[in-house]
N, C-alpha and C. Protein backbone atom coordinates (compact mmCIF):
# COMPACT_ATOMS: atom_id res chain seq x y z
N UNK A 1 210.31 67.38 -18.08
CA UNK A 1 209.39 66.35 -17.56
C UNK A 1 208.01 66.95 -17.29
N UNK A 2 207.92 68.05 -16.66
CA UNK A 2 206.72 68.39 -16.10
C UNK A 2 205.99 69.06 -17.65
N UNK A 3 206.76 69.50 -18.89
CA UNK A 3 206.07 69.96 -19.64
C UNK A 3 205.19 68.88 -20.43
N UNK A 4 206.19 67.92 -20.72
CA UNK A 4 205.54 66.25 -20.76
C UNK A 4 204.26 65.99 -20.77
N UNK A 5 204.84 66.19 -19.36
CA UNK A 5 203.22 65.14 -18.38
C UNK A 5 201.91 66.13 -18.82
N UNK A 6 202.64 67.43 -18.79
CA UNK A 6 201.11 68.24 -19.15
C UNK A 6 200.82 67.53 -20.29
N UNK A 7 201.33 67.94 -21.50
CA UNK A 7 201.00 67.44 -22.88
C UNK A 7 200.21 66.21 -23.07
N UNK A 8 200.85 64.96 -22.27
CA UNK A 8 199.91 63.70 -22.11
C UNK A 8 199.21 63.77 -21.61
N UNK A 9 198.66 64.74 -20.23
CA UNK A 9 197.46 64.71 -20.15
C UNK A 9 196.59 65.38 -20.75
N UNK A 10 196.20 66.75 -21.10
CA UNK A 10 195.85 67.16 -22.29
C UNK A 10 195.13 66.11 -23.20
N UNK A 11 196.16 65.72 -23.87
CA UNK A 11 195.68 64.52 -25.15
C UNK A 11 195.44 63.27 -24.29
N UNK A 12 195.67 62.69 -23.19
CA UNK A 12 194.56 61.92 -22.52
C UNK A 12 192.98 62.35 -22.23
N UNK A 13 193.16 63.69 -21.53
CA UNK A 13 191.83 64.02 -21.06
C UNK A 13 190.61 64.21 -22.41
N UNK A 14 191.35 64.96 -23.62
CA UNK A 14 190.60 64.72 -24.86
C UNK A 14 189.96 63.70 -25.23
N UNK A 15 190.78 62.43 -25.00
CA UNK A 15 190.35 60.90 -25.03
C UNK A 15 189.44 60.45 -24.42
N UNK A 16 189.24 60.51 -22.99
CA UNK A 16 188.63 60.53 -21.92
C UNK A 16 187.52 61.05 -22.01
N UNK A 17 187.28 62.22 -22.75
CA UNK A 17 186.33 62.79 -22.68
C UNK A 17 185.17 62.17 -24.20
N UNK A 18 185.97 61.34 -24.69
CA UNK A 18 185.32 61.01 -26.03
C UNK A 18 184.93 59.74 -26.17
N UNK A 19 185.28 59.31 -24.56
CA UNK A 19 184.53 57.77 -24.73
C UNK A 19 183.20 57.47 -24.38
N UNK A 20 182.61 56.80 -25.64
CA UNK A 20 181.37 56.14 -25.23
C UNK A 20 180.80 55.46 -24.86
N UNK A 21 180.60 54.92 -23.61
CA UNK A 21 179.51 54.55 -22.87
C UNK A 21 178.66 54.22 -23.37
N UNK A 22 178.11 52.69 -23.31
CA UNK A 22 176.97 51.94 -23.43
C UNK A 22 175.92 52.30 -22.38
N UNK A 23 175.76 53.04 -21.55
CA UNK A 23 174.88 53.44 -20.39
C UNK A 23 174.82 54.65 -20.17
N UNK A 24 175.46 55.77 -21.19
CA UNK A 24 175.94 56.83 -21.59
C UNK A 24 176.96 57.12 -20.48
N UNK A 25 177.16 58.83 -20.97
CA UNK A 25 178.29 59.44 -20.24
C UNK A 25 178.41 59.20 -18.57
N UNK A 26 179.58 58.52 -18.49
CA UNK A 26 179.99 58.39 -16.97
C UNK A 26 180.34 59.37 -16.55
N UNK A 27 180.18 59.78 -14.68
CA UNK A 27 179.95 61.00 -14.29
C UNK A 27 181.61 61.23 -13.82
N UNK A 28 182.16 60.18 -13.92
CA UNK A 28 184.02 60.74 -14.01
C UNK A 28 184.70 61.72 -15.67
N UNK A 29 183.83 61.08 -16.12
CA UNK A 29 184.04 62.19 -17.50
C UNK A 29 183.89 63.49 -16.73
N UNK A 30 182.98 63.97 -16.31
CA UNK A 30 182.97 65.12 -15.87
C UNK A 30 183.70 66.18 -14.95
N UNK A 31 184.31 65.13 -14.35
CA UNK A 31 185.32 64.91 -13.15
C UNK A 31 186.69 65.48 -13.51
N UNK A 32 187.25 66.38 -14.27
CA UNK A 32 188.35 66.85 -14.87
C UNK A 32 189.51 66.72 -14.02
N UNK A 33 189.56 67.47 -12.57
CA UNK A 33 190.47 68.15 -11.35
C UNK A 33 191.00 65.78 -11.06
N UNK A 34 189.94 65.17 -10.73
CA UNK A 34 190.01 64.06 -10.01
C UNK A 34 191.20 63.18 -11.19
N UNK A 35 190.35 63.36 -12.52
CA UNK A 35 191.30 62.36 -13.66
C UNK A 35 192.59 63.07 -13.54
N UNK A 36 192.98 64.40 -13.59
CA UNK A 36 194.02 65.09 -13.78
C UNK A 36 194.90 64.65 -12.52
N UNK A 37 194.66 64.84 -11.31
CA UNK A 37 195.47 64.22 -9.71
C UNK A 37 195.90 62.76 -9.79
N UNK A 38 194.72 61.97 -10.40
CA UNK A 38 195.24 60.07 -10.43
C UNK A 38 196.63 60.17 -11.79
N UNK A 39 196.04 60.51 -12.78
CA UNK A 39 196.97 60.56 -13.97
C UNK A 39 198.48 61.29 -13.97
N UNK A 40 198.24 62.30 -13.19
CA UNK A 40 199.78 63.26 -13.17
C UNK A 40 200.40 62.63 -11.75
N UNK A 41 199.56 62.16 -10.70
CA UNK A 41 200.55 61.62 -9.79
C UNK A 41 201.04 59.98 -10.51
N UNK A 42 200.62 59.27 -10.97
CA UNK A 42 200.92 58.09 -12.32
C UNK A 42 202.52 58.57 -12.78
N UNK A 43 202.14 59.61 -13.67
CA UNK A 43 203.13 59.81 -14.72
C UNK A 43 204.31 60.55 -14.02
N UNK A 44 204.26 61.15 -12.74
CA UNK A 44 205.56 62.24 -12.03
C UNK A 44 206.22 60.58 -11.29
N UNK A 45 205.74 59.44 -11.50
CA UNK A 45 206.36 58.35 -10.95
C UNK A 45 207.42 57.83 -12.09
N UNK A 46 206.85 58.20 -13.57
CA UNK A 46 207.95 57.30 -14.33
C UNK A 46 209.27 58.59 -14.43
N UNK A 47 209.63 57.76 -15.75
CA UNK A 47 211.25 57.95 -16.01
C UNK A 47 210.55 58.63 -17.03
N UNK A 48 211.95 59.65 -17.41
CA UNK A 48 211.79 60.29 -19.03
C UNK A 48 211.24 59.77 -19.95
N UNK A 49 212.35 58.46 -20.04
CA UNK A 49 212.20 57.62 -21.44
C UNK A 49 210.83 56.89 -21.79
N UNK A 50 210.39 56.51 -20.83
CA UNK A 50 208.91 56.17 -20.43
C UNK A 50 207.70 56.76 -21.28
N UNK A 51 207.93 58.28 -20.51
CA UNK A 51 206.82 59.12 -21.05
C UNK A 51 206.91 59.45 -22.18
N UNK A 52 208.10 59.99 -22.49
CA UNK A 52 208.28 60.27 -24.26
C UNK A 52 208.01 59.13 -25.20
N UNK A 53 208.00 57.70 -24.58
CA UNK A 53 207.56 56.58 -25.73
C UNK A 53 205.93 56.76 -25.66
N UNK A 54 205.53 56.93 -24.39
CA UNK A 54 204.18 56.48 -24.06
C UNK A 54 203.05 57.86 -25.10
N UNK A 55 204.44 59.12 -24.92
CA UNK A 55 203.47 60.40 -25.59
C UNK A 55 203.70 59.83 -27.34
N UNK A 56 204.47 59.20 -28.02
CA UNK A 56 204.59 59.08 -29.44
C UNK A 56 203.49 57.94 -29.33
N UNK A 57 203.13 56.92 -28.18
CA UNK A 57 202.57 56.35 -28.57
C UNK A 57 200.84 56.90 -29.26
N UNK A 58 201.02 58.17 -28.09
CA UNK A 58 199.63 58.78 -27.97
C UNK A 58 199.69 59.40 -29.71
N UNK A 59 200.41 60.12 -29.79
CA UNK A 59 200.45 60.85 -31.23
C UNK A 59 200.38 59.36 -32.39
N UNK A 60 200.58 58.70 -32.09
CA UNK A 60 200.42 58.08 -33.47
C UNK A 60 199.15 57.30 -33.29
N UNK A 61 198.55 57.32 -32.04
CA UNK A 61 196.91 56.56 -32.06
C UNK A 61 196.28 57.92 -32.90
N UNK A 62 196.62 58.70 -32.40
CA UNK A 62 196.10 60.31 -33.03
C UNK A 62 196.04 60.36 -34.68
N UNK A 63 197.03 60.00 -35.12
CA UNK A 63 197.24 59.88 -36.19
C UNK A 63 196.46 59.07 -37.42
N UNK A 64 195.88 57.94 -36.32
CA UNK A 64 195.13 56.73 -36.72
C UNK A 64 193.97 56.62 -36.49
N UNK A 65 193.29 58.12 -35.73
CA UNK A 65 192.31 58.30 -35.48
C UNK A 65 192.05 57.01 -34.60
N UNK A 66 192.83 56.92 -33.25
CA UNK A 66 192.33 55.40 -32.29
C UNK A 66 192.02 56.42 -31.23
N UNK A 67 191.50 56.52 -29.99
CA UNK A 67 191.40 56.42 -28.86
C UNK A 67 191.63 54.77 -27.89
N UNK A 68 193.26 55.99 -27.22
CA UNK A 68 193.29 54.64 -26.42
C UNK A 68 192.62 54.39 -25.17
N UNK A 69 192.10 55.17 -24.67
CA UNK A 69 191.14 55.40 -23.35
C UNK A 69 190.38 54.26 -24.30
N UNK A 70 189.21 54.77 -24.96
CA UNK A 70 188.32 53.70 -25.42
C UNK A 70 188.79 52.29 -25.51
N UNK A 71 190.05 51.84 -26.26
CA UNK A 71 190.48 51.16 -25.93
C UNK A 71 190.53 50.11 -24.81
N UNK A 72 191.52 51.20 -24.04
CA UNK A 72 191.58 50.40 -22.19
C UNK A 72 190.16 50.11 -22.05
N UNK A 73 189.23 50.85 -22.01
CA UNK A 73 188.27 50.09 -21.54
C UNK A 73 187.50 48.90 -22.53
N UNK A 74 187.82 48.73 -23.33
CA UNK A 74 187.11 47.84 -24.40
C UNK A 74 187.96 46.78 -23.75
N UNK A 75 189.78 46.68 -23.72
CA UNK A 75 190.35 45.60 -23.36
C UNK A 75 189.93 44.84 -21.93
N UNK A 76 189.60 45.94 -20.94
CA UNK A 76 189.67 46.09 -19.97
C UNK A 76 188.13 44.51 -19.73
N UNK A 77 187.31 45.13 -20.60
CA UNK A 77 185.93 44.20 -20.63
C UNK A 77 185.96 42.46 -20.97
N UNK A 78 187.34 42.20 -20.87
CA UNK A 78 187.72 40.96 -21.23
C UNK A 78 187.51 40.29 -20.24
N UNK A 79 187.57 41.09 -19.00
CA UNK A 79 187.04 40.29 -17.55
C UNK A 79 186.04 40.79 -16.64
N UNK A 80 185.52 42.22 -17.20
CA UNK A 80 184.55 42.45 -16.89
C UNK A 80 183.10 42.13 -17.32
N UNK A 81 182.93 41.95 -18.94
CA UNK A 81 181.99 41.66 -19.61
C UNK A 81 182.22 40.57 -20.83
N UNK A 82 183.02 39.63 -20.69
CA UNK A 82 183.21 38.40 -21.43
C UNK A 82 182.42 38.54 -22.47
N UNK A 83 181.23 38.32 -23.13
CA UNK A 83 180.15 37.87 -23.91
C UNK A 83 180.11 39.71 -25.04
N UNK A 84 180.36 40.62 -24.12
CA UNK A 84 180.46 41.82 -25.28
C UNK A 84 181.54 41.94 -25.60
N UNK A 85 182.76 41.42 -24.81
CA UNK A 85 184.11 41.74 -25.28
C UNK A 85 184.72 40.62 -26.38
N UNK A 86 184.12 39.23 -26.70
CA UNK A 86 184.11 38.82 -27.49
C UNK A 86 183.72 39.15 -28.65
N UNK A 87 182.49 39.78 -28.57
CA UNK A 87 181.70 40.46 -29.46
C UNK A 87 182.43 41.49 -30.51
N UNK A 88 183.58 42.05 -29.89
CA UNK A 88 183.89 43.39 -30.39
C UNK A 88 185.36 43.59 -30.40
N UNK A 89 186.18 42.04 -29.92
CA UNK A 89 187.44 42.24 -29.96
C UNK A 89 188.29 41.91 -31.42
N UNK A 90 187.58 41.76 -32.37
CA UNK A 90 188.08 41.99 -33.73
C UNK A 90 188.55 43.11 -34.41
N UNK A 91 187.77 44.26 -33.56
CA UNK A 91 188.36 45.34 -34.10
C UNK A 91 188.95 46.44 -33.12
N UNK A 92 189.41 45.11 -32.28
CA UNK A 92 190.93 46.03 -31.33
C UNK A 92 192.21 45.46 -32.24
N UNK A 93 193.52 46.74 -31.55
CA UNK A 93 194.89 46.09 -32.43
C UNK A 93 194.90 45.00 -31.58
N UNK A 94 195.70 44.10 -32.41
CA UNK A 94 195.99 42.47 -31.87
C UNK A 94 197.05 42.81 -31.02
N UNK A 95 196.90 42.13 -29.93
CA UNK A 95 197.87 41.69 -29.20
C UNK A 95 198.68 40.42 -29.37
N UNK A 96 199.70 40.68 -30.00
CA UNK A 96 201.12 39.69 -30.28
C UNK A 96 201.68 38.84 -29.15
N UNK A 97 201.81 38.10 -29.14
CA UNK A 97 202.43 37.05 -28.06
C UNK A 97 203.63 38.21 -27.59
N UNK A 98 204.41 38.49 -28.07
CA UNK A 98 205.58 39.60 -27.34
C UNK A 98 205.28 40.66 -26.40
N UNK A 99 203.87 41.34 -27.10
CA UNK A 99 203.12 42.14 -26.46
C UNK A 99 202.45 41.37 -25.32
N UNK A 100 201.71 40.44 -24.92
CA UNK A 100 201.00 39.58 -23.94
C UNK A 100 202.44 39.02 -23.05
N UNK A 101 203.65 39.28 -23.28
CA UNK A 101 204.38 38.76 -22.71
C UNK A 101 204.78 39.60 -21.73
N UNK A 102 205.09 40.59 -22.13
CA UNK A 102 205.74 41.35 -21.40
C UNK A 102 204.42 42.48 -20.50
N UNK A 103 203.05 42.56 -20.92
CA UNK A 103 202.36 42.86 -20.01
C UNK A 103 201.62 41.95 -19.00
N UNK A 104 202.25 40.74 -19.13
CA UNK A 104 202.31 39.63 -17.78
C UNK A 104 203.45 39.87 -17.23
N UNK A 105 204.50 40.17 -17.50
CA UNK A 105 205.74 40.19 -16.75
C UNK A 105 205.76 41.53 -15.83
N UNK A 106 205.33 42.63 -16.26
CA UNK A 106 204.75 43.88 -15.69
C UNK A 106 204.07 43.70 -14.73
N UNK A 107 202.84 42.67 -15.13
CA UNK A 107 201.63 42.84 -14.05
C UNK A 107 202.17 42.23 -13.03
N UNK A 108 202.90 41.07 -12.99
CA UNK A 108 203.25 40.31 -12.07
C UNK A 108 204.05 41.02 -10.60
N UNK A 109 205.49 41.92 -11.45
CA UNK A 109 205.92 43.17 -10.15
C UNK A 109 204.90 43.87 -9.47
N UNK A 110 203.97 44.35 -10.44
CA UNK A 110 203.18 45.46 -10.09
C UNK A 110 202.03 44.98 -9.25
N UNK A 111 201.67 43.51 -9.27
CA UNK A 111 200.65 43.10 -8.65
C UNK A 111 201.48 42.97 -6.95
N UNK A 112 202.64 42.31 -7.03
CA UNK A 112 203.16 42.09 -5.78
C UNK A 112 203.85 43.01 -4.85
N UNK A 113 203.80 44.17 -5.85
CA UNK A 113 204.34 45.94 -5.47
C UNK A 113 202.65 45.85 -4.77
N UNK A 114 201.65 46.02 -5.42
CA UNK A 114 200.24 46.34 -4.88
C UNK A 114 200.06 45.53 -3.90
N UNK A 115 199.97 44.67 -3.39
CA UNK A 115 199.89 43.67 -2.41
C UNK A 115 200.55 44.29 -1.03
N UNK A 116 202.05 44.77 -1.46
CA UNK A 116 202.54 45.13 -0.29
C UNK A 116 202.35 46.37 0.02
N UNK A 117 201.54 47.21 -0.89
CA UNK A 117 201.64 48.36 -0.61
C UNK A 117 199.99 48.51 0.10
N UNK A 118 199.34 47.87 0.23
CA UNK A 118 198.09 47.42 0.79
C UNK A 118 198.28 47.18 2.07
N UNK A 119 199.11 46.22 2.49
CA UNK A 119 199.51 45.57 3.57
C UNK A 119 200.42 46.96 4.59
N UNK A 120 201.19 47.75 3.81
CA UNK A 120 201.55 48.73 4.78
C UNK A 120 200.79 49.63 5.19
N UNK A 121 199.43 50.41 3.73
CA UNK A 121 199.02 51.13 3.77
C UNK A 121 197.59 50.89 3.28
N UNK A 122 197.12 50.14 4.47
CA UNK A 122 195.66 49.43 3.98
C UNK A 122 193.99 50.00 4.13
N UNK A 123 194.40 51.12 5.14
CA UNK A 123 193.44 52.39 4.86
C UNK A 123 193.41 53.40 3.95
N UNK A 124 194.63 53.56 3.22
CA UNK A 124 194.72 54.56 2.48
C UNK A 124 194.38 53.96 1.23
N UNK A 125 194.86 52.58 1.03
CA UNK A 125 194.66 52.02 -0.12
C UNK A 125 193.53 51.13 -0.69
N UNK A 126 192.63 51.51 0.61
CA UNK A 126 191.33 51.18 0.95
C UNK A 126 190.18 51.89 -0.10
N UNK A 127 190.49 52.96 0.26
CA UNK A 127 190.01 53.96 -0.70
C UNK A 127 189.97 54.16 -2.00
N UNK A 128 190.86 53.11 -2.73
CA UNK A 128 190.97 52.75 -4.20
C UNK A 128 190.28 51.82 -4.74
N UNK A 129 190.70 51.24 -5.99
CA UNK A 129 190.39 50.12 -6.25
C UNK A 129 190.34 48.51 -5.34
N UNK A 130 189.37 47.79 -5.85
CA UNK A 130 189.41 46.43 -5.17
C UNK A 130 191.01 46.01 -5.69
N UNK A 131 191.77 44.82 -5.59
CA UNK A 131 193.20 44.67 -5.72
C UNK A 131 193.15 43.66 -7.02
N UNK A 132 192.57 42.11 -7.15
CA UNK A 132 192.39 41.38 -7.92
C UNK A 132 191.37 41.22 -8.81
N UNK A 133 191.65 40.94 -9.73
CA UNK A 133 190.74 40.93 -11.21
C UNK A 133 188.96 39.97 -10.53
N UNK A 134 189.68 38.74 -9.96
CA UNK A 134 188.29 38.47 -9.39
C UNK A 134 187.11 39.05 -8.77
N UNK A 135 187.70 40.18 -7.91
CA UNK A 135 187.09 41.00 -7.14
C UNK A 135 186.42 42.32 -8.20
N UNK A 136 186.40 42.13 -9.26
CA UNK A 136 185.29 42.99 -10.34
C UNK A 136 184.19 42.70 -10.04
N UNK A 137 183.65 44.07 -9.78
CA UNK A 137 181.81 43.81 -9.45
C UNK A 137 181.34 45.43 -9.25
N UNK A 138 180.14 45.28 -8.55
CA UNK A 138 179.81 46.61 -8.06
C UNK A 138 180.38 47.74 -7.67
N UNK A 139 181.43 47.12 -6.83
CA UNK A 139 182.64 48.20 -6.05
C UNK A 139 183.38 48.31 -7.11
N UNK A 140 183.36 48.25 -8.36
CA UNK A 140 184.51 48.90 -9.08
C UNK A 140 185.17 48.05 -10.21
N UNK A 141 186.30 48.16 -10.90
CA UNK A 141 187.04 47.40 -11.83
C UNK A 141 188.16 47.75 -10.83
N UNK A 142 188.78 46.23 -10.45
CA UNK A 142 190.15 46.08 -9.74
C UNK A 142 191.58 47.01 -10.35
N UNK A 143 192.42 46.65 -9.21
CA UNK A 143 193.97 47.23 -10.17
C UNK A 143 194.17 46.45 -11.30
N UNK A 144 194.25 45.24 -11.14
CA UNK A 144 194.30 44.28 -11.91
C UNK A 144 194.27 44.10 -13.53
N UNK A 145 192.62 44.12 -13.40
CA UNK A 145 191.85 44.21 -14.85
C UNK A 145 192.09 46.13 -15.27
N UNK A 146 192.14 46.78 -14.43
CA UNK A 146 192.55 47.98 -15.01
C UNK A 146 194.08 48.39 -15.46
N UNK A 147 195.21 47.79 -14.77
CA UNK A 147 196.18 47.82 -15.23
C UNK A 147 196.43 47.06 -16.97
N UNK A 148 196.07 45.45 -16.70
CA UNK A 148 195.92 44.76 -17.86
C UNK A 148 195.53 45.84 -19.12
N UNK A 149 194.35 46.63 -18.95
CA UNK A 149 193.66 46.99 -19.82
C UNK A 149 194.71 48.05 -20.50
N UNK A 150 195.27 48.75 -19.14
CA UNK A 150 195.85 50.04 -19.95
C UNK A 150 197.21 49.81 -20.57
N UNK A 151 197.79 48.97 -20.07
CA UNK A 151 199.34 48.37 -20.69
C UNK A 151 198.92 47.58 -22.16
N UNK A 152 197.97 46.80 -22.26
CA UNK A 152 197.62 46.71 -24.02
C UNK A 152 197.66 47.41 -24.57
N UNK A 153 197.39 48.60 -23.95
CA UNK A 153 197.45 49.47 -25.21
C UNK A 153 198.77 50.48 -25.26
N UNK A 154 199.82 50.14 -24.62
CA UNK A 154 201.01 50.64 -24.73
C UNK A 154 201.98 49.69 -26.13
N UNK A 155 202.91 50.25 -26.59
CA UNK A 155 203.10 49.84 -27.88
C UNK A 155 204.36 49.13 -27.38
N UNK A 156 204.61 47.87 -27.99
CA UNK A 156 205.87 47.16 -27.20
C UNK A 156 207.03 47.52 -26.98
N UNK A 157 207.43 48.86 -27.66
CA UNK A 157 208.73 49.49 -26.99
C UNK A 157 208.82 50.67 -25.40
N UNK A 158 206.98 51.25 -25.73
CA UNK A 158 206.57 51.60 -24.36
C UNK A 158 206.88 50.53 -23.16
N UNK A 159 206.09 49.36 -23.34
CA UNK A 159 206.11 48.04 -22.47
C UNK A 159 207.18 47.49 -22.15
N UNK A 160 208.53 47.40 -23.20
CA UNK A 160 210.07 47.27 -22.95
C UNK A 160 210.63 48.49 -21.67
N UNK A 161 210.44 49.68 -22.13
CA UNK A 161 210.79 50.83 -21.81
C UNK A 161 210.53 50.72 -20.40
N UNK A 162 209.11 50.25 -19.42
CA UNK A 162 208.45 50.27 -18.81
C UNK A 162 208.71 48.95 -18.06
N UNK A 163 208.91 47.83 -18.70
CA UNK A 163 209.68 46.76 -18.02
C UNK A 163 210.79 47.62 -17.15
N UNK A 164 211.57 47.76 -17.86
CA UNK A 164 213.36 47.76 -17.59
C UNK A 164 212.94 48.78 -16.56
N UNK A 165 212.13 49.87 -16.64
CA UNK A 165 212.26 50.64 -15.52
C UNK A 165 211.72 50.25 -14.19
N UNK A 166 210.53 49.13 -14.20
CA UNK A 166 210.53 48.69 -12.95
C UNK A 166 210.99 47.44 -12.24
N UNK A 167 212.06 47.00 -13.10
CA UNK A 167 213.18 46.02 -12.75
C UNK A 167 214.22 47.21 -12.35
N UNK A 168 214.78 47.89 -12.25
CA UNK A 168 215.78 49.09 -11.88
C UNK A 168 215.14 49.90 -10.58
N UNK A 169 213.39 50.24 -10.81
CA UNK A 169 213.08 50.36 -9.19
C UNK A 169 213.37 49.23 -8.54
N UNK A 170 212.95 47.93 -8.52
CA UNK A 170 212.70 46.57 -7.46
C UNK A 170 214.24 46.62 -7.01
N UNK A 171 214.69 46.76 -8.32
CA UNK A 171 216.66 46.46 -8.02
C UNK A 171 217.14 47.64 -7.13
N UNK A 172 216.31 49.11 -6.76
CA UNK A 172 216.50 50.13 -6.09
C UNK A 172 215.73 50.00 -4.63
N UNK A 173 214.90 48.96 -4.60
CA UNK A 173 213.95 48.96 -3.35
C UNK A 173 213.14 49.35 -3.53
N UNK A 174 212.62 50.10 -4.82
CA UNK A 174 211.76 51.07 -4.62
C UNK A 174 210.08 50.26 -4.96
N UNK A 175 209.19 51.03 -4.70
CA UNK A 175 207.54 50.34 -5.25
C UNK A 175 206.58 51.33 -5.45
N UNK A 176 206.69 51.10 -6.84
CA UNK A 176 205.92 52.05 -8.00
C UNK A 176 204.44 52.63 -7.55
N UNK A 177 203.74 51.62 -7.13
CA UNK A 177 202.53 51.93 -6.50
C UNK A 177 202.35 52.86 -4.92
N UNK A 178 203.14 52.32 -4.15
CA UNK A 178 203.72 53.55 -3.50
C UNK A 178 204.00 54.79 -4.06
N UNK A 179 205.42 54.91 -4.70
CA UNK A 179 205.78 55.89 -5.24
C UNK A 179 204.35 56.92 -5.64
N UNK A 180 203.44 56.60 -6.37
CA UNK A 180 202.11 56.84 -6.84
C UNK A 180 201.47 57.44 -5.93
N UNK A 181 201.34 56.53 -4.75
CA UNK A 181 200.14 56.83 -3.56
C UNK A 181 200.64 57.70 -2.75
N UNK A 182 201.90 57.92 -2.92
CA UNK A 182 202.69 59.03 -2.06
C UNK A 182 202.10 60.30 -3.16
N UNK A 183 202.51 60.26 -4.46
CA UNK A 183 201.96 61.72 -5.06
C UNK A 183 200.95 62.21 -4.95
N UNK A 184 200.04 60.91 -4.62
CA UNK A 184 198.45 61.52 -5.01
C UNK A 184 198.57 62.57 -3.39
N UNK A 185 199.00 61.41 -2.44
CA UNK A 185 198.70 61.97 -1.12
C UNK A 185 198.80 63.68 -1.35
N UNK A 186 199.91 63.58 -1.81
CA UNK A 186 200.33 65.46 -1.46
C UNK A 186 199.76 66.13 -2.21
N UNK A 187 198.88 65.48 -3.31
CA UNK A 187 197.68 66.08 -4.08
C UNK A 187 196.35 66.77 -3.36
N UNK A 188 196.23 65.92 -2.62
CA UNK A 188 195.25 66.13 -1.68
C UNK A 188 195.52 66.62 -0.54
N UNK A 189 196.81 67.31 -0.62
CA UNK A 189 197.35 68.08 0.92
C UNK A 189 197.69 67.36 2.28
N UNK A 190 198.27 66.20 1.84
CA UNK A 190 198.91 65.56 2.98
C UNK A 190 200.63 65.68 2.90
N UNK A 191 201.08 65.38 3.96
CA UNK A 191 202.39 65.94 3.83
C UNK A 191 203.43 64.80 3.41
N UNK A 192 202.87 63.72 3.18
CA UNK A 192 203.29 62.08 2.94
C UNK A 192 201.55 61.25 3.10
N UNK A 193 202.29 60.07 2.19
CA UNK A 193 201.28 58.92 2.23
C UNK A 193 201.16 58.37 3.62
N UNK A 194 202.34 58.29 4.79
CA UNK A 194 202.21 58.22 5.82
C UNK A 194 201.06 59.01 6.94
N UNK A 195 201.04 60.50 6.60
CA UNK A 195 200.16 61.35 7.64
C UNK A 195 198.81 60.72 6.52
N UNK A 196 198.71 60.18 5.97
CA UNK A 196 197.25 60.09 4.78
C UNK A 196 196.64 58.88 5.74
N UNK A 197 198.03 57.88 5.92
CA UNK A 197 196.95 56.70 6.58
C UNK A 197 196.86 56.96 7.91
N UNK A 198 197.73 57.97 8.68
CA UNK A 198 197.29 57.85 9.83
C UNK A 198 196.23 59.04 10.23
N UNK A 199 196.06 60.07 9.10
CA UNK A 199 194.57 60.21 9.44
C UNK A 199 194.03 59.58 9.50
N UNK A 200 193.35 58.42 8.17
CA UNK A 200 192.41 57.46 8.05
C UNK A 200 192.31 56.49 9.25
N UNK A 201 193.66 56.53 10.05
CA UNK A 201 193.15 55.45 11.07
C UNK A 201 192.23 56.07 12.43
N UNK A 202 192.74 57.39 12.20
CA UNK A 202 192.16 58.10 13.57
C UNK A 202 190.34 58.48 13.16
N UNK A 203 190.06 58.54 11.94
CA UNK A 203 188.89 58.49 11.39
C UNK A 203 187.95 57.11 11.77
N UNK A 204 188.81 56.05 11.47
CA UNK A 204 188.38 54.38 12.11
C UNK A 204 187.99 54.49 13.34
N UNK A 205 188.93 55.03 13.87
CA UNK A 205 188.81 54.53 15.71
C UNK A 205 187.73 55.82 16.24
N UNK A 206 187.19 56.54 15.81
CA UNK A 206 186.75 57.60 16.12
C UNK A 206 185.05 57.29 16.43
C-alpha cells in the first residue's frame, strides 16, 4: 500500500506540476510538501483495490498523453466558470450517463459524510474548503465542485470500485472525510483530529 501511494503521487505531482493556468503558474504548484500531506492523507484512507484501479487509471491517461489534474480542473470549471467551460468541453472525455451516475451517487455519501464532519469538527474543518458548490468564489473552489471535478475523471470501474467501498465504510460507521482529516491532522503533528480542533478552539477564545 504505502509503495502505491508513493507511485501515485509521484505521477500526480508530475501532473500537477504541468498544469496550465490561464493567469499563469499557481503558487500551490510550487507548494510540493502541502500537495504531497492533502493527497497521501486522501489515498492512506482508501482500500487496495481502489488505488490500484485509480494508479492504471493514471498509467493509461499517461499513455494517452492526458493529464488528469488538468482535467479536474477543466471539469471542475463547469461551476466555476460556465461561459469558458462551455467553450472547451468538447475536448474533455465524455462523460456517459453510467459515469454521471455513479459520481452523483458518490457525491451524495460524501457530501453528507462532509456535513457531519463539519458539524463535529467545525474549526478544524474551517480551515479547508468552503462545503457547497454554491459557495465558489474568492475563498476558494468548494468540496463540492472539487470533488465533482476529480471523480470525472476516474474511469467507471475506479468509480464502481470507490462506490462499493464507501457503502462498506457507511455500513461500518465509518466517514471518509474524517478518516482524511484525522491523517492530515497527524501530518501536521497532532496526535488526533480531536487535539487539532481543540487547539483551534483555544486559539478562538484566546
Amino acid at each position: 500500500m504505502k509503495e502505491l501511494i508513493e507511485r501515485i503521487l509521484e505521477h500526480e505531482w508530475e501532473m500537477f506540476d504541468k498544469v496550465n493556468n490561464e493567469g499563469g503558474r499557481a503558487s500551490c504548484q510550487n507548494d510540493r510538501q502541502t500537495f504531497m500531506i492533502m493527497r497521501k492523507s486522501q489515498f492512506e484512507a482508501w482500500t487496495k483495490d481502489v488505488l490500484e484501479s485509480y494508479f492504471k487509471d493514471i498509467m493509461d491517461a499517461e499513455t494517452f498523453e492526458r493529464n488528469l489534474l488538468t482535467e479536474k480542473y477543466a471539469y471542475m470549471m463547469e461551476f466555476t466558470a460556465p461561459a469558458q467551460f462551455a467553450a472547451m468541453k468538447d475536448v474533455l472525455p465524455e462523460i456517459t450517463e453510467e459515469k454521471q451516475k455513479l459520481v452523483d451517487e458518490i457525491c451524495e455519501i460524501e457530501m453528507e459524510w462532509t456535513e457531519d464532519m463539519c458539524e463535529k469538527y467545525p474549526l478544524t474543518a474551517k480551515r479547508g474548503r468552503p462545503i457547497h458548490s454554491y459557495e465558489d468564489g474568492p475563498m476558494g473552489v468548494s468540496v463540492e465542485t472539487y470533488m465533482i471535478g476529480e471523480l470525472k475523471t476516474y474511469s467507471e470501474e475506479t468509480l464502481e470500485l470507490f462506490l462499493n467501498m464507501i457503502k462498506k465504510y457507511k455500513e461500518e460507521g465509518k466517514n471518509l472525510p474524517i478518516m482524511i482529516l484525522e491523517n492530515t491532522s497527524l501530518k501536521y503533528g497532532y496526535s488526533s483530529v480531536d487535539e487539532a480542533e481543540e487547539t483551534f478552539r483555544k486559539m478562538a477564545n484566546k
